[in-house]
N, C-alpha and C. Protein backbone atom coordinates (compact mmCIF):
# COMPACT_ATOMS: atom_id res chain seq x y z
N UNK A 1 81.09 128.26 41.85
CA UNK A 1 82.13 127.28 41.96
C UNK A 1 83.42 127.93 41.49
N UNK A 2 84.52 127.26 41.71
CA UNK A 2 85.81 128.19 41.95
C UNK A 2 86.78 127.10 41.98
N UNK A 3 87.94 127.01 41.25
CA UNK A 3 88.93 126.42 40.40
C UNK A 3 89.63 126.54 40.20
N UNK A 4 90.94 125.99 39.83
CA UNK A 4 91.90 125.92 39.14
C UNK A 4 92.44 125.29 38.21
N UNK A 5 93.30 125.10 37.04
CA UNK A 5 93.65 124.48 35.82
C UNK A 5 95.40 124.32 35.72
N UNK A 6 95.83 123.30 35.75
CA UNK A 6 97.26 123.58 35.41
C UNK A 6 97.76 122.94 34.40
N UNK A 7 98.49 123.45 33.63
CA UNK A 7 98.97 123.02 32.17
C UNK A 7 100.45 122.90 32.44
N UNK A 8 100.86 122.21 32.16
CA UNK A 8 101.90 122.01 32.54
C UNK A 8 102.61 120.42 31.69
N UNK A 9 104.02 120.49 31.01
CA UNK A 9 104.72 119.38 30.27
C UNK A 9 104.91 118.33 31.29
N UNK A 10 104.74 117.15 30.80
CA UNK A 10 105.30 115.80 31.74
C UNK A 10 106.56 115.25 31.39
N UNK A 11 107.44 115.46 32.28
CA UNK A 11 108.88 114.62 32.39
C UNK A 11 108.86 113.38 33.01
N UNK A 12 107.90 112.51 33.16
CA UNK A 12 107.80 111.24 33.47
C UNK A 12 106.78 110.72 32.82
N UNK A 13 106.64 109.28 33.56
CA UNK A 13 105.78 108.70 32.24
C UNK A 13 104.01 109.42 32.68
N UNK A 14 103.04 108.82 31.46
CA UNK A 14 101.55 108.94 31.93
C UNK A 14 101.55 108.33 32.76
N UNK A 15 101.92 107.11 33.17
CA UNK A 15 101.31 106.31 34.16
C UNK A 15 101.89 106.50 35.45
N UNK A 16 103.00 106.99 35.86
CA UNK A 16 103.60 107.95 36.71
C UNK A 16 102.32 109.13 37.61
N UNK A 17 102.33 109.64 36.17
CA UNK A 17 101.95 111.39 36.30
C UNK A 17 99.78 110.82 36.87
N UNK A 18 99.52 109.76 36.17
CA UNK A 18 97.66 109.27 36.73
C UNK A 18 98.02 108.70 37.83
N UNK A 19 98.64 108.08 38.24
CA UNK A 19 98.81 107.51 39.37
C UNK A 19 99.08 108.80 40.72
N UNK A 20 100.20 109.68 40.46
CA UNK A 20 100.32 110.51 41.61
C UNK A 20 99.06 111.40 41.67
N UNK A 21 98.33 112.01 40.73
CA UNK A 21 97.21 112.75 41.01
C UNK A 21 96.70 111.71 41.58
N UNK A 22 95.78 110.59 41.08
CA UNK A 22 95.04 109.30 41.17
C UNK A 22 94.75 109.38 42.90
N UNK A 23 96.51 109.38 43.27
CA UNK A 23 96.57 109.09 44.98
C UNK A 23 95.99 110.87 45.72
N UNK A 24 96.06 111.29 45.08
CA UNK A 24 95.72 112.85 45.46
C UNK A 24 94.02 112.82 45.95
N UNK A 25 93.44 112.35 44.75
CA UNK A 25 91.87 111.87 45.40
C UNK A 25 91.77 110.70 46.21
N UNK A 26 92.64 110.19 46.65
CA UNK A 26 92.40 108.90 47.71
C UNK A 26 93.00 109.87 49.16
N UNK A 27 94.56 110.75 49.16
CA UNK A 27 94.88 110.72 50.34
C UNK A 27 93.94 112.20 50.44
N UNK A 28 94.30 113.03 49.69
CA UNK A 28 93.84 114.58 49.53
C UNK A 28 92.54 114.85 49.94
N UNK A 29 92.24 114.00 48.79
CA UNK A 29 90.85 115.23 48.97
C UNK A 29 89.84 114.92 49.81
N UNK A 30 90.02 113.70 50.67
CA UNK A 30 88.75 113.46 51.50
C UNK A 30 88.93 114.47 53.09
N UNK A 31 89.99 114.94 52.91
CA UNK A 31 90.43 116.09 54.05
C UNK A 31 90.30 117.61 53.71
N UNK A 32 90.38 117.71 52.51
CA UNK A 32 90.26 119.04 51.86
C UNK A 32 88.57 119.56 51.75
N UNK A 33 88.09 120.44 52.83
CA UNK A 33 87.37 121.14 52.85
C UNK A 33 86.39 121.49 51.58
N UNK A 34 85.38 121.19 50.46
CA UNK A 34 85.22 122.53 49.47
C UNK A 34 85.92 121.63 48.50
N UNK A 35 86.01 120.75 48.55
CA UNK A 35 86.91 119.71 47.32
C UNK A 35 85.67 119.76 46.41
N UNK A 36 85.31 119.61 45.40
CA UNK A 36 84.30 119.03 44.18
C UNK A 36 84.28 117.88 43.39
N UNK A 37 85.27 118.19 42.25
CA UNK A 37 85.69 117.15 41.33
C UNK A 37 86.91 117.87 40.75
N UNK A 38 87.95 116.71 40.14
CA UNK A 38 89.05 117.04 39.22
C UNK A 38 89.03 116.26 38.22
N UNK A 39 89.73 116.94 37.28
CA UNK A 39 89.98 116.08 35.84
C UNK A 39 91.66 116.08 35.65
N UNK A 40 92.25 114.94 34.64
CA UNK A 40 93.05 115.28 33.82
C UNK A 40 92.79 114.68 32.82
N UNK A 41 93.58 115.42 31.62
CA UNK A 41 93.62 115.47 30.23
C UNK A 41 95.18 115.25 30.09
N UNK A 42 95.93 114.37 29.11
CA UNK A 42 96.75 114.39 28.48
C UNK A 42 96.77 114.37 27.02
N UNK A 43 97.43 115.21 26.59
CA UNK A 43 97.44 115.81 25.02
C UNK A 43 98.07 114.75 24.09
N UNK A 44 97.40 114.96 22.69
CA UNK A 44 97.89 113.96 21.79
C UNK A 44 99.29 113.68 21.92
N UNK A 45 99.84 114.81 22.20
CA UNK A 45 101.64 114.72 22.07
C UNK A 45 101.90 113.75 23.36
N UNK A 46 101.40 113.38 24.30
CA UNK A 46 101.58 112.51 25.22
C UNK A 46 102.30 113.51 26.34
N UNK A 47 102.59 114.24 26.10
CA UNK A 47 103.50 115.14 27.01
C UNK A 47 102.88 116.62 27.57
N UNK A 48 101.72 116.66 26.78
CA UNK A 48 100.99 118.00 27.74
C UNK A 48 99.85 117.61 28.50
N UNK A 49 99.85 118.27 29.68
CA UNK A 49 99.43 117.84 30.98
C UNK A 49 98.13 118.71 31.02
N UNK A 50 96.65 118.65 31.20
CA UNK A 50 96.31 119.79 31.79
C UNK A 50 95.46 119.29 33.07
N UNK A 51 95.37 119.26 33.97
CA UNK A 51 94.50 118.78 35.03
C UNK A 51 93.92 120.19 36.39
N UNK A 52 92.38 119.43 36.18
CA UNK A 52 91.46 120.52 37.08
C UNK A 52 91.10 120.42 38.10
N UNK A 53 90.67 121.11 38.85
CA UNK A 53 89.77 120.84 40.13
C UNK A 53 89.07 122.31 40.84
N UNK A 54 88.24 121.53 41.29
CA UNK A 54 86.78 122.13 41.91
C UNK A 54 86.57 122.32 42.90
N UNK A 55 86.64 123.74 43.89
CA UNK A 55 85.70 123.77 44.98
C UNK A 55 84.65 124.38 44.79
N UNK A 56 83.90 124.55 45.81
CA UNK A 56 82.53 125.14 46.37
C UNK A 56 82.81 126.52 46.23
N UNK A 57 83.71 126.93 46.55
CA UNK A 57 84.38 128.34 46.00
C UNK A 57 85.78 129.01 46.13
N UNK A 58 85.89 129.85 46.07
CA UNK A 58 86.87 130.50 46.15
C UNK A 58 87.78 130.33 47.53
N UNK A 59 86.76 130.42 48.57
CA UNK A 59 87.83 130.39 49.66
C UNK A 59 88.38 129.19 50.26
N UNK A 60 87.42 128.16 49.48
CA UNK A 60 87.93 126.58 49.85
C UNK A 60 88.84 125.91 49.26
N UNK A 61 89.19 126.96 47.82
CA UNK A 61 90.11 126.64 46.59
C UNK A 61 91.39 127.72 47.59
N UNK A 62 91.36 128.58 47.72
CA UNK A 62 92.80 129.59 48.44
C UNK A 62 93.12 128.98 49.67
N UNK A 63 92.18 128.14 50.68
CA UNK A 63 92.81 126.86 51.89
C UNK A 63 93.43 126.06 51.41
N UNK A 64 93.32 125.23 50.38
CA UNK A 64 94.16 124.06 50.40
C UNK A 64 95.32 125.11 49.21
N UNK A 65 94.94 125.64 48.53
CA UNK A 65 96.69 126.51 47.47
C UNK A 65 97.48 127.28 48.91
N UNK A 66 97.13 127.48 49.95
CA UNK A 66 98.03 128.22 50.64
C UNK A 66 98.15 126.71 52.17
N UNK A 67 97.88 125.42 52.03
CA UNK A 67 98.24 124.50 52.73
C UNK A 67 99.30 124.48 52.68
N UNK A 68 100.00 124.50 53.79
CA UNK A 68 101.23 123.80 53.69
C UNK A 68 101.60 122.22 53.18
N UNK A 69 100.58 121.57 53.61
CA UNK A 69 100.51 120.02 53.41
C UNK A 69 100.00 120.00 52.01
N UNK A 70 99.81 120.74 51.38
CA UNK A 70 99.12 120.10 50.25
C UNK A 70 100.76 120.82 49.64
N UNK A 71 101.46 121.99 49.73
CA UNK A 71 102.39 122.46 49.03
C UNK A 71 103.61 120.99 49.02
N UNK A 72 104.00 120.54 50.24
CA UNK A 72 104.40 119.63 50.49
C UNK A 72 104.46 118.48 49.30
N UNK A 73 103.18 118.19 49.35
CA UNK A 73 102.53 116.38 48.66
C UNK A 73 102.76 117.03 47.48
N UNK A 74 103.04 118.27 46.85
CA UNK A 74 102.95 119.06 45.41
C UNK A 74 104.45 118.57 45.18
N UNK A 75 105.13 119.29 45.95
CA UNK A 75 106.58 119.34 45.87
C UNK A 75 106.96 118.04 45.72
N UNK A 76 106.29 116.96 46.28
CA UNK A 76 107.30 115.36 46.40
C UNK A 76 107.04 114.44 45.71
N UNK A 77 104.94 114.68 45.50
CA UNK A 77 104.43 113.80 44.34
C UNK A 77 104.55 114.17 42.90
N UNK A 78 104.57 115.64 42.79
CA UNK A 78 103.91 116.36 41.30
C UNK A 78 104.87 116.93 40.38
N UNK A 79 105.29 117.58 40.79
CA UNK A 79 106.99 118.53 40.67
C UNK A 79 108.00 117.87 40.03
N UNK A 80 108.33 116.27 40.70
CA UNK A 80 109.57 115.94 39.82
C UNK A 80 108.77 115.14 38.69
N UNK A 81 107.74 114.84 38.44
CA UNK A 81 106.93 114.56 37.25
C UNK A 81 106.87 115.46 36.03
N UNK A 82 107.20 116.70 36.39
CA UNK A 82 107.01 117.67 35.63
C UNK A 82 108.11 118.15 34.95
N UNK A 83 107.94 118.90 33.65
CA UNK A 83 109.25 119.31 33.14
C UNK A 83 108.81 120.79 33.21
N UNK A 84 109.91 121.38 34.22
CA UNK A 84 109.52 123.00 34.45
C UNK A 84 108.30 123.40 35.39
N UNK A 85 108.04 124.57 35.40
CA UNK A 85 106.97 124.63 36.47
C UNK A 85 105.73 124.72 34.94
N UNK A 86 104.86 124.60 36.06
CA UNK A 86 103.63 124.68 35.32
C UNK A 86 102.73 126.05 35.03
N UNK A 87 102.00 126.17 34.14
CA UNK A 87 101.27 127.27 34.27
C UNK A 87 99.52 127.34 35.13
N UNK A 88 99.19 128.18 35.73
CA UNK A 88 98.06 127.68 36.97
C UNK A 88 97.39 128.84 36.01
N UNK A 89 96.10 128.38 35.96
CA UNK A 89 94.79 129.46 35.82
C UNK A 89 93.72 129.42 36.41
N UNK A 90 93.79 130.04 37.90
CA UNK A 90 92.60 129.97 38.77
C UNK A 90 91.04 130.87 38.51
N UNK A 91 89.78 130.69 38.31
CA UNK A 91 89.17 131.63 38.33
C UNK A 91 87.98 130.72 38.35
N UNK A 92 86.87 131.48 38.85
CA UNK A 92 85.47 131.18 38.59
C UNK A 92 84.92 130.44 37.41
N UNK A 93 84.64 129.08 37.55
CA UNK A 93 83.84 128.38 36.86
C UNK A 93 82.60 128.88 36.52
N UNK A 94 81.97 129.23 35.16
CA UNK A 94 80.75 129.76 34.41
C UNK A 94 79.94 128.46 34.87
N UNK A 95 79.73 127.33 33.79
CA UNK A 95 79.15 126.20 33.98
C UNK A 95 79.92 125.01 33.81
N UNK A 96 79.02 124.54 33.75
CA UNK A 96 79.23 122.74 33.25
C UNK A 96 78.17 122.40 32.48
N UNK A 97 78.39 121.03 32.01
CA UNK A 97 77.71 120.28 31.23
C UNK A 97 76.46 119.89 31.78
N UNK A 98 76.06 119.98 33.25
CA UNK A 98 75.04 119.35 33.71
C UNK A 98 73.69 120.67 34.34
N UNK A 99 74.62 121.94 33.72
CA UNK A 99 73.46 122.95 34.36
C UNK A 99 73.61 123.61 33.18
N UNK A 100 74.35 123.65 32.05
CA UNK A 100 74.43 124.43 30.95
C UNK A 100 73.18 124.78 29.54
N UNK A 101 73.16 125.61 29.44
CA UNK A 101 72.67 125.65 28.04
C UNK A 101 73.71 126.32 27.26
N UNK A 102 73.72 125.34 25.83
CA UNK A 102 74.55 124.99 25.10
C UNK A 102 74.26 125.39 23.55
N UNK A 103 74.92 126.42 22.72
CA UNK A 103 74.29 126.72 21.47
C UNK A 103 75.21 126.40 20.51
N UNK A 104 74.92 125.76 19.43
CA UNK A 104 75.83 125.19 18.76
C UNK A 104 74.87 125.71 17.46
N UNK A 105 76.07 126.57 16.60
CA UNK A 105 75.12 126.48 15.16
C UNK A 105 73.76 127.22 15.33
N UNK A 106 73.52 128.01 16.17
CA UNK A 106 72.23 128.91 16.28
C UNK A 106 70.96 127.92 17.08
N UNK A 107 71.23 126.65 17.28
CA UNK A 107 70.49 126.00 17.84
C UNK A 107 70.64 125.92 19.55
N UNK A 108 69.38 125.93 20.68
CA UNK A 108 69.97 125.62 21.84
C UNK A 108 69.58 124.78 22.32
N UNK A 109 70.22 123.75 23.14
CA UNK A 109 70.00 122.62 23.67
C UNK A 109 70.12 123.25 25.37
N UNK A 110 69.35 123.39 26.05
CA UNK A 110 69.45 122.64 27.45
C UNK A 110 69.79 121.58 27.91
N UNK A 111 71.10 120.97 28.78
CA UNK A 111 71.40 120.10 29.21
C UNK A 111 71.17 119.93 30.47
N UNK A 112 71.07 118.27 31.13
CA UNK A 112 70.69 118.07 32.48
C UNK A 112 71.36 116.98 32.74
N UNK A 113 72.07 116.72 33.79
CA UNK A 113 72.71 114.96 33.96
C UNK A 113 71.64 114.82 34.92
């Protein structure tokens, strides 16, 4: 699986900034090839952004970052939400929570959803 992360400050409100991703999984992603799942996180400070998402891999994650239409919906929904550009960290997802084994303290737990 294959990803990206962007961290990035919010110059508008939270409810602004959940709502335009929000619409991203309603208009986006049911067209986007290799889509998975996304998250966001907003930071105690209310103002740091980090939000994820998931393809199937790598080359289904580099179709929609080199879309024009998705650069577009970036530029008109995401962008003026933002204060500054953001920082992107694309790379290969290790695991998750639902295929992981997990060692905490010398102990290991196998997890399963």
């Amino acid at each position: 699986m294959y990803g990206t992360t962007m961290i990035a400050t919010i110059r508008g409100t939270r409810a602004e900034v959940e709502a335009a991703l929000g619409s991203w999984l309603s208009e986006r992603a049911p067209v986007v090839p290799g889509f998975v799942d996304a998250g966001i996180q907003v930071g105690d400070d209310g103002r740091t952004l980090v939000n994820w998402a998931r393809f199937t891999d790598r080359a289904a994650y580099l179709a929609l970052a080199e879309d024009p239409a998705q650069d577009a919906w970036y530029q008109s929904r995401i962008a003026p939400l933002l204060d500054g550009d953001p920082q992107w960290v694309d790379g290969e997802w290790m695991s998750t929570t639902s295929d992981a084994t997990i060692r905490l303290d010398g102990a290991t737990a196998q997890v399963r959803s």
